[in-house]
C-alpha atoms as a PDB file:
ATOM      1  CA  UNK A   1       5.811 -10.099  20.383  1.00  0.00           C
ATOM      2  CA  UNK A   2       2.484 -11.529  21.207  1.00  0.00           C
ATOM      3  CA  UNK A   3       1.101 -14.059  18.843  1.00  0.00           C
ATOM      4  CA  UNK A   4      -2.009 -12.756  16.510  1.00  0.00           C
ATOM      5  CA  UNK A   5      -5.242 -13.692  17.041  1.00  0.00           C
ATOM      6  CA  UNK A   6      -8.277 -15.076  14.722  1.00  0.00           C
ATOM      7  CA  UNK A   7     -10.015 -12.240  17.078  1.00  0.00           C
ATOM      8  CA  UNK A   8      -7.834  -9.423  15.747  1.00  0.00           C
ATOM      9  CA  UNK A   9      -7.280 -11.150  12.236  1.00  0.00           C
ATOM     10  CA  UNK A  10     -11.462 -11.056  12.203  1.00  0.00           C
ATOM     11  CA  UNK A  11     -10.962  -7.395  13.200  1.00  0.00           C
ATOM     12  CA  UNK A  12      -8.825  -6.186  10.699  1.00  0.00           C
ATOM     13  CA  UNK A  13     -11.117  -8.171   8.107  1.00  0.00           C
ATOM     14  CA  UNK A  14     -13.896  -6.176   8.989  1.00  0.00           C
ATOM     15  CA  UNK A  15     -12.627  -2.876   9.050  1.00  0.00           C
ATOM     16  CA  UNK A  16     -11.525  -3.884   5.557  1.00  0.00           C
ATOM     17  CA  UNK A  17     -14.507  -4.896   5.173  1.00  0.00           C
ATOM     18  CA  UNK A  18     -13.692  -8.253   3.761  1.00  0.00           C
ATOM     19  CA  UNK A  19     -15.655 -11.837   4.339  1.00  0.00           C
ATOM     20  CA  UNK A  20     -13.387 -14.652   4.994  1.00  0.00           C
ATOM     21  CA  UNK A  21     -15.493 -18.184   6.409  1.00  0.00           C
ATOM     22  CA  UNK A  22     -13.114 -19.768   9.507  1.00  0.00           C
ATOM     23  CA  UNK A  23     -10.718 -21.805   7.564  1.00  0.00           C
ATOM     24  CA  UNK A  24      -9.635 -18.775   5.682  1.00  0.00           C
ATOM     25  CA  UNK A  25      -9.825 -16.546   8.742  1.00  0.00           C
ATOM     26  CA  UNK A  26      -7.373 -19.385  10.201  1.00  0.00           C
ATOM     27  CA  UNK A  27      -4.810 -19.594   7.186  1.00  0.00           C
ATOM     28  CA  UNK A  28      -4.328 -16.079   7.694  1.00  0.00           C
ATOM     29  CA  UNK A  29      -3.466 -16.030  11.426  1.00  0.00           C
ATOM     30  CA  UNK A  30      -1.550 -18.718  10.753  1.00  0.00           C
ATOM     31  CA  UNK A  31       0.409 -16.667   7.889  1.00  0.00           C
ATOM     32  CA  UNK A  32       0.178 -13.337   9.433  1.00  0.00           C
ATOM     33  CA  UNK A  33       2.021 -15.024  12.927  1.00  0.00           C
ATOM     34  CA  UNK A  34       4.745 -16.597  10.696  1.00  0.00           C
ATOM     35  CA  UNK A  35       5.064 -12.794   9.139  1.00  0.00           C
ATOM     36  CA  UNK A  36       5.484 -11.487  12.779  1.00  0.00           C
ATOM     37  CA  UNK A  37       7.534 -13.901  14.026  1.00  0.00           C
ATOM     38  CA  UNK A  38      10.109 -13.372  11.294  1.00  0.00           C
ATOM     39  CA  UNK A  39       9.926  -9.370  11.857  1.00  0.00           C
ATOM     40  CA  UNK A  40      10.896 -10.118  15.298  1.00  0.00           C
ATOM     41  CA  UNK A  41      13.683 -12.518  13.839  1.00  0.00           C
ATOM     42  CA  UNK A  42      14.937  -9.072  11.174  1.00  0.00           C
ATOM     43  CA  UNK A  43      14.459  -7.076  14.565  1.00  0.00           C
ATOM     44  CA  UNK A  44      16.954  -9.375  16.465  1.00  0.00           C
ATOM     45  CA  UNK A  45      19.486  -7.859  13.970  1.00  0.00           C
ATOM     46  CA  UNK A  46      22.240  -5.154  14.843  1.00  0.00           C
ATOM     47  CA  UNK A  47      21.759  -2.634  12.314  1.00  0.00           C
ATOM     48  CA  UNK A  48      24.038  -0.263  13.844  1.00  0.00           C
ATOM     49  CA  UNK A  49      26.482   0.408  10.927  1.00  0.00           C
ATOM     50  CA  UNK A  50      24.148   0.169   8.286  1.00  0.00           C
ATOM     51  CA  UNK A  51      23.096   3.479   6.554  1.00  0.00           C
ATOM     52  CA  UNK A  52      19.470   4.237   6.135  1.00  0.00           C
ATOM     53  CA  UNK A  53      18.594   3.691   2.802  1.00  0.00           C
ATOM     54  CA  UNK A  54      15.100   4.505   0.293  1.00  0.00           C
ATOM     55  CA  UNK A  55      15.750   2.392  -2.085  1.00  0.00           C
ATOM     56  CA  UNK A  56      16.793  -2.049  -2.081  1.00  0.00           C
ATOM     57  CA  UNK A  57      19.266  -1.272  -4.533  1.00  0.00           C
ATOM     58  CA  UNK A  58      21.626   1.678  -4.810  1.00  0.00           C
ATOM     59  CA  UNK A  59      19.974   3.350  -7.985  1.00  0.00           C
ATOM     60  CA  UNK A  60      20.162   6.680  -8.651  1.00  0.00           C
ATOM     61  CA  UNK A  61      19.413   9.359 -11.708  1.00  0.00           C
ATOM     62  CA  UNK A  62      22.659   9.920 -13.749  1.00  0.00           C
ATOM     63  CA  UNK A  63      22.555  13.566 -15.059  1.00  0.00           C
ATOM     64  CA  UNK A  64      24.641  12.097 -17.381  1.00  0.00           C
ATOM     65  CA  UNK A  65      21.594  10.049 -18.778  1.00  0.00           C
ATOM     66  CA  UNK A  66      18.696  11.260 -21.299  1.00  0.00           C
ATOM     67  CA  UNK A  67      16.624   8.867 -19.095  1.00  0.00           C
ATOM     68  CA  UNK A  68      17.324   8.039 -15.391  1.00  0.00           C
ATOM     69  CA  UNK A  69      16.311   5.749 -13.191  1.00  0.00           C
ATOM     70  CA  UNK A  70      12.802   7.603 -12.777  1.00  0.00           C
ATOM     71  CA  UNK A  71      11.608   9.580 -15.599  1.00  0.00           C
ATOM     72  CA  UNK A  72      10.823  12.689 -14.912  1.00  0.00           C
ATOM     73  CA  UNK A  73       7.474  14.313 -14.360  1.00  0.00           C
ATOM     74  CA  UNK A  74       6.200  15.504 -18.280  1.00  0.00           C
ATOM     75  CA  UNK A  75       2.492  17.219 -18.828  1.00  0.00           C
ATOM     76  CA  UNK A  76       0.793  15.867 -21.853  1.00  0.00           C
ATOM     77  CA  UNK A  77      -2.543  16.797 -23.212  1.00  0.00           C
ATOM     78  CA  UNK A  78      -5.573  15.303 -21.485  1.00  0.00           C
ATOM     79  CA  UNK A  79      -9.573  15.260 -21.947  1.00  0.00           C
ATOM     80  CA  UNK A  80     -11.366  18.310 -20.729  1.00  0.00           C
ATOM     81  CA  UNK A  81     -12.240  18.229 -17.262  1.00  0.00           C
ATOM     82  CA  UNK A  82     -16.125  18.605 -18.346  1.00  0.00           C
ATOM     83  CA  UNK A  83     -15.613  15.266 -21.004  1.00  0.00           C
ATOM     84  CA  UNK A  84     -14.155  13.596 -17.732  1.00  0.00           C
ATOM     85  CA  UNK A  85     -16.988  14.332 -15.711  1.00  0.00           C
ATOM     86  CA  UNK A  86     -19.603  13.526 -17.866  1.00  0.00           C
ATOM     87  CA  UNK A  87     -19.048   9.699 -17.583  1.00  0.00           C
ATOM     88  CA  UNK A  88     -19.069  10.330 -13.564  1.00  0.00           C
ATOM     89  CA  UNK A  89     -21.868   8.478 -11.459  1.00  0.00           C
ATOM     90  CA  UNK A  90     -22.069  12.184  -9.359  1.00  0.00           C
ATOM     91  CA  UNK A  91     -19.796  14.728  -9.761  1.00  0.00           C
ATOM     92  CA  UNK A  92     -19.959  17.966  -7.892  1.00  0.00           C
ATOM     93  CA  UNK A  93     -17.920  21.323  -7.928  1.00  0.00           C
ATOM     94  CA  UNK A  94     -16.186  20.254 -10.841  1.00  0.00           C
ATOM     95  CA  UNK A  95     -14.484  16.709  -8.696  1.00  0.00           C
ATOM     96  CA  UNK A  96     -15.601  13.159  -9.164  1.00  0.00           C
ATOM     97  CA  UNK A  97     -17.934  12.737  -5.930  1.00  0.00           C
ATOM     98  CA  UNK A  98     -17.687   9.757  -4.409  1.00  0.00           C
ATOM     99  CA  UNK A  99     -19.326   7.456  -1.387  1.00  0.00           C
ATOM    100  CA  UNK A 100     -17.609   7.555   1.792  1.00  0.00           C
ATOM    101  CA  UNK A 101     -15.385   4.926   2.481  1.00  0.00           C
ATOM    102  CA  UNK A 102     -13.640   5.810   5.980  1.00  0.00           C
ATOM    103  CA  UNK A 103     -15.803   5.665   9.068  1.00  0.00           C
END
């Protein structure tokens, strides 16, 4: 893999839109290539036997459980929608309306 650059690390900042002055912009190339180049080292790996897996740790729900692993989804009372909006900036059509962030 190609090394990263302060070009495309400036890049990235940007479209982030986040201000970094040139020694920060360097420590993170610097960081960011030592990232990559130990990707490419986990890469070099033969993964060929190993199951796919979702979690780190083999954790799953026990029925047998009154709590699992992950709780499950529960609906509890909450504020009127109108109480909600009324401490919005802008709200429209009953939604929060907000600026736009993607370009």
């Amino acid at each position: 893999m190609e090394k990263i650059t302060v070009e495309e690390v400036q890049k990235v900042a940007d479209l982030a839109r986040l201000e970094f002055d040139e020694q920060e912009t360097q420590e993170f190339t610097d960081q960011l290539a030592r990232i990559l180049e130990y990707i490419d080292k986990l890469n070099e790996l033969d993964t060929t036997d190993v199951p796919p897996t979702s979690h780190v740790l083999r954790i799953k729900n026990d029925p047998d459980l009154k709590q699992g692993v992950v709780k499950p989804d529960e609906v509890k009372p909450s504020y009127p929608r109108e109480v909600i909006l009324k401490t919005a900036p802008s709200a429209r059509e009953g939604y929060f309306e907000v600026l736009k962030v993607i370009e």
